[in-house]
PDB file of N, CA and C in Angstrom:
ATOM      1  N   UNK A   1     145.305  96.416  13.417  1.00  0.00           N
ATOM      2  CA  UNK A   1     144.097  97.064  12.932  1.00  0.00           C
ATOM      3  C   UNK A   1     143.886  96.864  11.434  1.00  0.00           C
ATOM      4  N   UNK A   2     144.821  96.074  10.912  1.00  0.00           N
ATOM      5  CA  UNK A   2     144.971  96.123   9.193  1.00  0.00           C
ATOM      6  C   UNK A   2     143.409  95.510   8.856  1.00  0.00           C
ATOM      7  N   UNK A   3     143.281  94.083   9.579  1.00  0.00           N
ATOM      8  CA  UNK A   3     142.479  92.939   9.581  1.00  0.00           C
ATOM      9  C   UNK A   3     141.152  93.377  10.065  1.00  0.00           C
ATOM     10  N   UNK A   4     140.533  94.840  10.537  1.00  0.00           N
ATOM     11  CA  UNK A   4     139.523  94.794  10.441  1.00  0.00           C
ATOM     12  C   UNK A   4     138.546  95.927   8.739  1.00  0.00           C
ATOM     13  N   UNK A   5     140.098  96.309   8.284  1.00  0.00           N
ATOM     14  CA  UNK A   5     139.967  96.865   7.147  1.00  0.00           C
ATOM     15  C   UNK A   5     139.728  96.075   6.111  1.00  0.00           C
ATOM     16  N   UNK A   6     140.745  95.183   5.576  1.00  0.00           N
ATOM     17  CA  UNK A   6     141.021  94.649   5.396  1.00  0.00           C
ATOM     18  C   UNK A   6     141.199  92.796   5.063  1.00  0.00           C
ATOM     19  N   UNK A   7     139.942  92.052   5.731  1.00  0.00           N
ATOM     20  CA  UNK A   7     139.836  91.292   6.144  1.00  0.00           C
ATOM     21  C   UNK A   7     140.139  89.820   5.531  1.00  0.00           C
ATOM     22  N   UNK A   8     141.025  88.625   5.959  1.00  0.00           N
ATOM     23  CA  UNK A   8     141.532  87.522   5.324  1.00  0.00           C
ATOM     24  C   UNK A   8     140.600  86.139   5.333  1.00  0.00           C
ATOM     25  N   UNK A   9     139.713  86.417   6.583  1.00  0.00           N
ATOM     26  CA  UNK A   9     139.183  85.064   6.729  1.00  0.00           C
ATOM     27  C   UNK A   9     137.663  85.579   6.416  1.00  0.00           C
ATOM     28  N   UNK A  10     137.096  84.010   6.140  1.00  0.00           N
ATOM     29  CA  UNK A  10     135.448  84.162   5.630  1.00  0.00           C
ATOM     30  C   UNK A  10     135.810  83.350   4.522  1.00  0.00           C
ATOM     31  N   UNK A  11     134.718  83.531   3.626  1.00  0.00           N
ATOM     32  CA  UNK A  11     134.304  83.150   2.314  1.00  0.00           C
ATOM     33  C   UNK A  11     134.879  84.256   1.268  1.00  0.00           C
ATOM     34  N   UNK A  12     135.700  84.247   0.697  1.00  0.00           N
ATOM     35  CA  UNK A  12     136.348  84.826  -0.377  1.00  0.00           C
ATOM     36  C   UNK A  12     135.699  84.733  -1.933  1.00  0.00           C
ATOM     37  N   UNK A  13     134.932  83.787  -2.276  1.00  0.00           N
ATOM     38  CA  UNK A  13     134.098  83.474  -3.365  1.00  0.00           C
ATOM     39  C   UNK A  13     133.288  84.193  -3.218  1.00  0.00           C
ATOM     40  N   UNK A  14     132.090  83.392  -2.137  1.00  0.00           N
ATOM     41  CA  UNK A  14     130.712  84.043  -2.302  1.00  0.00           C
ATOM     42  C   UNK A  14     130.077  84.746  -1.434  1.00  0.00           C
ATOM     43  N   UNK A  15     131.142  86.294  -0.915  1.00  0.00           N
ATOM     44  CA  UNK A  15     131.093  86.994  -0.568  1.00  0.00           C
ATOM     45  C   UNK A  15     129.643  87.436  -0.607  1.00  0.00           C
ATOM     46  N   UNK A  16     128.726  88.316   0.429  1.00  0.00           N
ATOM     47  CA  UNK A  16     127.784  89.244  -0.183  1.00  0.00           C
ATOM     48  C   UNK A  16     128.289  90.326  -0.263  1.00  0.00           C
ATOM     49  N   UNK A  17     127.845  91.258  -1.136  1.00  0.00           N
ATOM     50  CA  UNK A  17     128.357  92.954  -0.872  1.00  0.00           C
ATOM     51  C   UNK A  17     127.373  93.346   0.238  1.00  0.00           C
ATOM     52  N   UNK A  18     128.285  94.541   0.644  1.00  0.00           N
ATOM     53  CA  UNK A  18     128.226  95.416   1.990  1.00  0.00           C
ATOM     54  C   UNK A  18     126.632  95.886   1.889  1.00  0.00           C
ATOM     55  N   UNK A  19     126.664  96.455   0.571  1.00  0.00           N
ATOM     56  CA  UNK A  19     124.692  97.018   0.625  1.00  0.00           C
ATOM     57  C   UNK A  19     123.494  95.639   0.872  1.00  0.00           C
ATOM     58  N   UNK A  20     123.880  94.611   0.520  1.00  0.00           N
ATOM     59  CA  UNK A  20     122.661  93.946   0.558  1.00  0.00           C
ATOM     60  C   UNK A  20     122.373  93.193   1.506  1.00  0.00           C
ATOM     61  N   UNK A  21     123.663  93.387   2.459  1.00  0.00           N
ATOM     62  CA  UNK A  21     123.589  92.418   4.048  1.00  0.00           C
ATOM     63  C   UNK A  21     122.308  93.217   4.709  1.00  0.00           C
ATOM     64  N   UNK A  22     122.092  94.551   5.164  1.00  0.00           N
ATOM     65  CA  UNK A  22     121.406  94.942   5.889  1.00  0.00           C
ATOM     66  C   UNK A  22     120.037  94.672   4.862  1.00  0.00           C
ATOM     67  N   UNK A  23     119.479  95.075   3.725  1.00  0.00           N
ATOM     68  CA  UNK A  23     118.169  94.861   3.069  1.00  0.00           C
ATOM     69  C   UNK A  23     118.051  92.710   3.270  1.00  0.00           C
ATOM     70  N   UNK A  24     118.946  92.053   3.330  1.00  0.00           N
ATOM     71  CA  UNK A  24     118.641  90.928   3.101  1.00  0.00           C
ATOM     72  C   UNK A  24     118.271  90.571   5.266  1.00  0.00           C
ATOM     73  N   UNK A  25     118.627  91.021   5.625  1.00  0.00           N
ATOM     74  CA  UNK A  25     118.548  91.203   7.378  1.00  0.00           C
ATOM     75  C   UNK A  25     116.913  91.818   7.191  1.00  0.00           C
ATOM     76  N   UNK A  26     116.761  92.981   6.768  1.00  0.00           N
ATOM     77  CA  UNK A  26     115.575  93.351   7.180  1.00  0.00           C
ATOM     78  C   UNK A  26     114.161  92.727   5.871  1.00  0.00           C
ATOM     79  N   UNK A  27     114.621  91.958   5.130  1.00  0.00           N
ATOM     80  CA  UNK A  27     113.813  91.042   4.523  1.00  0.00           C
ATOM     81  C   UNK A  27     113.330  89.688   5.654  1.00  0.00           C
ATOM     82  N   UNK A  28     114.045  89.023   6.178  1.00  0.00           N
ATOM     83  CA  UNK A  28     114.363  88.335   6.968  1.00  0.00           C
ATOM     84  C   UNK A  28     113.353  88.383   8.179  1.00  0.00           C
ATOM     85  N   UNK A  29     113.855  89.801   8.741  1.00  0.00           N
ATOM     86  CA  UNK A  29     112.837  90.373  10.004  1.00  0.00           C
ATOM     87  C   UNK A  29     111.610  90.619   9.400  1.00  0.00           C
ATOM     88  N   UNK A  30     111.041  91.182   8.165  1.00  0.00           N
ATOM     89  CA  UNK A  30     109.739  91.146   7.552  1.00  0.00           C
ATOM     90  C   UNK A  30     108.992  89.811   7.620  1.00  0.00           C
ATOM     91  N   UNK A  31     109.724  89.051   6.732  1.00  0.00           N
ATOM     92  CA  UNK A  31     109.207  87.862   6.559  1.00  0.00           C
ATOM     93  C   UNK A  31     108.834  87.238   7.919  1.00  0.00           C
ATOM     94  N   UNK A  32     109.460  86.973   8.851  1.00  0.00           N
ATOM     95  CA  UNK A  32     109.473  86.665  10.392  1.00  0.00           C
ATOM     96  C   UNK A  32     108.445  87.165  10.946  1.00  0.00           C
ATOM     97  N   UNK A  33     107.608  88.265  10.586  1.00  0.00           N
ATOM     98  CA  UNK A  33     106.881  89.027  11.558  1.00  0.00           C
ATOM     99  C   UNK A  33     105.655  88.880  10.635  1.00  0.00           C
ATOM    100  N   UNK A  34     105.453  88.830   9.265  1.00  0.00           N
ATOM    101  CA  UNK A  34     104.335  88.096   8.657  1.00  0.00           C
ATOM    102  C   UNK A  34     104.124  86.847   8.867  1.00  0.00           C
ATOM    103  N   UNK A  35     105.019  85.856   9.458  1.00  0.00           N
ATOM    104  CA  UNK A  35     105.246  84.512   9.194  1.00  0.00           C
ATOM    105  C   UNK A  35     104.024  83.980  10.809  1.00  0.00           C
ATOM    106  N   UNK A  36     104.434  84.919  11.964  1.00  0.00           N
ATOM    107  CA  UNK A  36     103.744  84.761  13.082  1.00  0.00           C
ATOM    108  C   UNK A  36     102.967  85.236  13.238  1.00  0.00           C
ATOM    109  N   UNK A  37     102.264  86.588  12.575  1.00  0.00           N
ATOM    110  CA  UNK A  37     101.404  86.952  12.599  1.00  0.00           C
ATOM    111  C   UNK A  37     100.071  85.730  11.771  1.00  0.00           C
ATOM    112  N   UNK A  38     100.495  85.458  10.669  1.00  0.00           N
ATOM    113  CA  UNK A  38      99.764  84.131   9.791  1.00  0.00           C
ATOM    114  C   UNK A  38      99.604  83.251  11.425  1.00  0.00           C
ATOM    115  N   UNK A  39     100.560  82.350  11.528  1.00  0.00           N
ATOM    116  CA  UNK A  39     100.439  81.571  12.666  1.00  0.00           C
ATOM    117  C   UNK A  39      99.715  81.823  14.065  1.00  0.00           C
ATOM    118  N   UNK A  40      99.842  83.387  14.891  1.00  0.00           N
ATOM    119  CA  UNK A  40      98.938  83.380  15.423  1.00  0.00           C
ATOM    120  C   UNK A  40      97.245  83.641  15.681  1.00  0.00           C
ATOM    121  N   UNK A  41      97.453  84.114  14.092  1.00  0.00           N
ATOM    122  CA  UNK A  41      95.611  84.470  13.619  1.00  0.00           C
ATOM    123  C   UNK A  41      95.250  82.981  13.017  1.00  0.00           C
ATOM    124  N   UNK A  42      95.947  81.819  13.050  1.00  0.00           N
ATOM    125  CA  UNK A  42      95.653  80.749  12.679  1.00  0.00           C
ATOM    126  C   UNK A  42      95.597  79.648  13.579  1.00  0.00           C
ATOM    127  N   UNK A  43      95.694  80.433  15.181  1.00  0.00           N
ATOM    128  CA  UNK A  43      95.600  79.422  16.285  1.00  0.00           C
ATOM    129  C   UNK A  43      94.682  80.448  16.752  1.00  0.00           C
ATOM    130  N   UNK A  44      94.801  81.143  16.834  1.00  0.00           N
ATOM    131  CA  UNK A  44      93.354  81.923  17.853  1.00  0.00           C
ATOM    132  C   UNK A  44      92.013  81.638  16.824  1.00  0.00           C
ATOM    133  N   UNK A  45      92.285  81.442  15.290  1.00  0.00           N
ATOM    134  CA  UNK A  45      90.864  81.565  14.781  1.00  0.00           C
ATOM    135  C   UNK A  45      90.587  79.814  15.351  1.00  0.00           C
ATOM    136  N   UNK A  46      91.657  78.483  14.883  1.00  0.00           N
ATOM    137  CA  UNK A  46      90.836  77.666  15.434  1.00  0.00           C
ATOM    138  C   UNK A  46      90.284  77.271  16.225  1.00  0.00           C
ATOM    139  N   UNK A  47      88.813  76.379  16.761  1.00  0.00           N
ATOM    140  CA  UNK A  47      88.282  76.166  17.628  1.00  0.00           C
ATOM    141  C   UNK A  47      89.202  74.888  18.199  1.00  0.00           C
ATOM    142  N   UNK A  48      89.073  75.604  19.831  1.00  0.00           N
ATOM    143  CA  UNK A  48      89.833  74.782  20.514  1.00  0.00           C
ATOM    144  C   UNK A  48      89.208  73.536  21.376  1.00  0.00           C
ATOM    145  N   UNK A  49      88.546  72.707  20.537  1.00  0.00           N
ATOM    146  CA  UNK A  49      87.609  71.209  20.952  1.00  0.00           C
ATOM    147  C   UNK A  49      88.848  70.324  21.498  1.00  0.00           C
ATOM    148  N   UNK A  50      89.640  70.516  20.511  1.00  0.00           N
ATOM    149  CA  UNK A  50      90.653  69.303  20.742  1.00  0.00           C
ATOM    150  C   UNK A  50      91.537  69.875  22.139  1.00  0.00           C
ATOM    151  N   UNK A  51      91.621  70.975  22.682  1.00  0.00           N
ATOM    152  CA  UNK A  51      92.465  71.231  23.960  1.00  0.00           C
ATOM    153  C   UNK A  51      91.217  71.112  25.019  1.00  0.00           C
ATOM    154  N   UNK A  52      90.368  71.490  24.771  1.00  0.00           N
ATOM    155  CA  UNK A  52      89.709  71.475  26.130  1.00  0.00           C
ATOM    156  C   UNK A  52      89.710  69.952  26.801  1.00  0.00           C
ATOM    157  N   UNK A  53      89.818  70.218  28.033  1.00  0.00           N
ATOM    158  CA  UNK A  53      89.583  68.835  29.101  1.00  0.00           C
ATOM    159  C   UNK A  53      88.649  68.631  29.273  1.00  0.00           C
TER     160      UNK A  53
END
């Protein structure tokens, strides 16, 4: 149980600290959910000439 206190393996340099994993996660999920929202108001606004058969 030492090793989950404790821990040896990973990146030892360029560690992140413990506070900014979850804000850099939910930056991540922000960005992601503006990113498709852009993309799907940017396929429903274009006219679809080129799909129709």
């Amino acid at each position: 149980m030492e090793f989950i206190d404790d821990p040896k393996f990973g990146h030892s340099k360029f560690r992140l600290p413990v506070l900014l994993v979850p804000v850099l996660m939910f930056a991540v999920l922000i960005l992601g959910i503006i990113a498709s929202k852009i993309y799907v108001s940017s396929v429903l606004d274009k006219p679809h000439s080129e799909e129709s058969h």
